[in-house]
C-alpha atoms as a PDB file:
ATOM      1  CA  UNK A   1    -180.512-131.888  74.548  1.00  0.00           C
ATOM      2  CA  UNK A   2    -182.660-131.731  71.039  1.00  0.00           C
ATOM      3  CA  UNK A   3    -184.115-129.283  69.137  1.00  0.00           C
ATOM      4  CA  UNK A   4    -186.062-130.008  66.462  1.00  0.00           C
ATOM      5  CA  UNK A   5    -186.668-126.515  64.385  1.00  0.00           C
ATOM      6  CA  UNK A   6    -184.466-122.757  64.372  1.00  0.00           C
ATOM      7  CA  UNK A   7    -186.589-120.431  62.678  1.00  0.00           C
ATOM      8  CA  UNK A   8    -186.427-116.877  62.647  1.00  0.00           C
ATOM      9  CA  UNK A   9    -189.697-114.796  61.495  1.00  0.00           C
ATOM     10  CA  UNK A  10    -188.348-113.266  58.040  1.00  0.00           C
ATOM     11  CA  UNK A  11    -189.138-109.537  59.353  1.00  0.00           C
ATOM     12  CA  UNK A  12    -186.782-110.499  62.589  1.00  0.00           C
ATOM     13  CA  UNK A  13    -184.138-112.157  60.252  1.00  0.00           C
ATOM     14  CA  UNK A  14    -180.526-110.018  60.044  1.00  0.00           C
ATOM     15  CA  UNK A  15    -180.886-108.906  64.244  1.00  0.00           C
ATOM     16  CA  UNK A  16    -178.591-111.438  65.405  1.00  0.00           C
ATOM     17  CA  UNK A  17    -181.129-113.357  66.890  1.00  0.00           C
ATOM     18  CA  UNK A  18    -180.355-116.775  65.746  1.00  0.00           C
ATOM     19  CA  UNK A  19    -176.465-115.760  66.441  1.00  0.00           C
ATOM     20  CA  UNK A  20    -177.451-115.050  69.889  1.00  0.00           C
ATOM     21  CA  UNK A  21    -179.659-118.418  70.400  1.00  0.00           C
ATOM     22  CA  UNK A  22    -176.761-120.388  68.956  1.00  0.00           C
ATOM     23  CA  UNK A  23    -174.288-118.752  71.337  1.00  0.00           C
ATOM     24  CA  UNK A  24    -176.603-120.334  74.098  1.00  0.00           C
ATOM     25  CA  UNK A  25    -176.768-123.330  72.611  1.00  0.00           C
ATOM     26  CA  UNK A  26    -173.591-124.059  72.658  1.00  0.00           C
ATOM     27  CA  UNK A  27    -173.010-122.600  75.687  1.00  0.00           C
ATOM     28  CA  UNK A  28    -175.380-125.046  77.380  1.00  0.00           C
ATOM     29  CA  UNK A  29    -174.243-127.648  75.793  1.00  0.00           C
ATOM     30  CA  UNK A  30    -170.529-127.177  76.905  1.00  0.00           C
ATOM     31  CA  UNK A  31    -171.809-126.693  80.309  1.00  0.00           C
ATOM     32  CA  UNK A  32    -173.471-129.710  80.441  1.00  0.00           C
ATOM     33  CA  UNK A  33    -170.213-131.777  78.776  1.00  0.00           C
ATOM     34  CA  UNK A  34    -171.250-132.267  74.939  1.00  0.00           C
ATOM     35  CA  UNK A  35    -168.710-130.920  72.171  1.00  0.00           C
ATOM     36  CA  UNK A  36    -170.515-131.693  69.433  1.00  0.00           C
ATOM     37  CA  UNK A  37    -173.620-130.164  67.866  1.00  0.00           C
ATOM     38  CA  UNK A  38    -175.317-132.144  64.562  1.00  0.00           C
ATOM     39  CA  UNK A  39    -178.328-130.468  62.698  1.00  0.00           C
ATOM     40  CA  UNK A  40    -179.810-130.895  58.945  1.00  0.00           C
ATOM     41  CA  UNK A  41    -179.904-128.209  56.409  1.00  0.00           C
ATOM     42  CA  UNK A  42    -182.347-128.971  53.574  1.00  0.00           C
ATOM     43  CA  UNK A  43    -180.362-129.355  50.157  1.00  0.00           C
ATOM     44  CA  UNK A  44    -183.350-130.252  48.112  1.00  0.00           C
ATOM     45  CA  UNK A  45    -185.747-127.857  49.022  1.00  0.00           C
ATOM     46  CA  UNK A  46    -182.834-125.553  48.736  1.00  0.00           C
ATOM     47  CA  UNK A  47    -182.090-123.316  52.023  1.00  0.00           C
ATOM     48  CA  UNK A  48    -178.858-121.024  51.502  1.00  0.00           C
ATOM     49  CA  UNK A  49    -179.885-118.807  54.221  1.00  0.00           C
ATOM     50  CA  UNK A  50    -179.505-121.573  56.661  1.00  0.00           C
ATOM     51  CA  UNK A  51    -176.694-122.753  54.908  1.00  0.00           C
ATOM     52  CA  UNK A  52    -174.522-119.522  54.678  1.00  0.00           C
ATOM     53  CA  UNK A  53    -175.818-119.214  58.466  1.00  0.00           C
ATOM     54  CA  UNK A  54    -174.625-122.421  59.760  1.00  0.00           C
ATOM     55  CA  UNK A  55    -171.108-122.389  58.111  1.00  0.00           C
ATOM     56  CA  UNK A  56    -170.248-119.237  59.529  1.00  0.00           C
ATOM     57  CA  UNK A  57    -171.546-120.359  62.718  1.00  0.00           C
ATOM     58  CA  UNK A  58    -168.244-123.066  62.337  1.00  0.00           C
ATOM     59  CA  UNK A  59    -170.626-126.149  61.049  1.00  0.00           C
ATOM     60  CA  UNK A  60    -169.422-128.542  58.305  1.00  0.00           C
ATOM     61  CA  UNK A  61    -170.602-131.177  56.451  1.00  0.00           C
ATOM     62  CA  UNK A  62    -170.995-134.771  57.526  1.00  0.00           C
ATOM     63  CA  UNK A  63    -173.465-136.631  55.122  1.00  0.00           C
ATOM     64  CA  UNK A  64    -176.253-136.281  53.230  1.00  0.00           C
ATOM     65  CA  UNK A  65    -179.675-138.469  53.294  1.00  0.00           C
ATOM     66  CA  UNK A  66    -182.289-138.548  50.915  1.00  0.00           C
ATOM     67  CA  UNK A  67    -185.779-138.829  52.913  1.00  0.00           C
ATOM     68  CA  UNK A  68    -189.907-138.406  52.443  1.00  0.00           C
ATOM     69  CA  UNK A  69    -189.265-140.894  49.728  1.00  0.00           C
ATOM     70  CA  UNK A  70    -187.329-138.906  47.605  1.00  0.00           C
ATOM     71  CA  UNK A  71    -188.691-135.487  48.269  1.00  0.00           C
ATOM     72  CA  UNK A  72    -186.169-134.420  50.259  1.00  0.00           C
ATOM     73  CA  UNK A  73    -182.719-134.265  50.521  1.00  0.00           C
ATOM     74  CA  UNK A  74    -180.725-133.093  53.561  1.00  0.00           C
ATOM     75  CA  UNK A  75    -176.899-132.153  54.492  1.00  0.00           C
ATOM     76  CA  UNK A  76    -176.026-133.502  58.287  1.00  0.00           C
ATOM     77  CA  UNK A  77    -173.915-130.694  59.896  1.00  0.00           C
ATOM     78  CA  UNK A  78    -171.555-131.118  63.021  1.00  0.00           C
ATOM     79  CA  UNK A  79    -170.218-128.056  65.024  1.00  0.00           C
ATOM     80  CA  UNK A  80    -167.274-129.392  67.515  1.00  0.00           C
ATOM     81  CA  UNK A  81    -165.733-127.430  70.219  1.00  0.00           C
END
């Protein structure tokens, strides 16, 4: 299972929605044997949103990559059931 992009418009952002698409997600992927989830969260553009989002949603930190030759920098997040 991939998924490359979670956005939520920013007039639909606070409803739950992502909550509720994660809860699937996870769902799904239990169903279907995984117990792992990994995802990047821009560090460099910053993103707290998605940051504050993804911790409480029980992600942590694995690594971090610098990519787009230098232009970017990324955290690597893993959820595990």
């Amino acid at each position: 299972m991939y998924v490359d992009r979670v956005v939520v418009a920013k007039e639909r952002r606070g409803q739950g929605l992502a909550r509720i698409l994660y809860a699937d997600l996870f769902t799904r992927a239990e169903e279907r044997g995984h117990n792992c989830i990994v995802c990047e969260v821009n560090v460099q553009p910053p993103n707290p949103e998605s940051d504050r989002f993804h911790s409480a949603q029980g992600f942590r930190e694995v690594g971090r990559a610098t990519i787009d030759d230098g232009m970017k920098t990324v955290r690597y997040l893993l959820w595990r059931r």
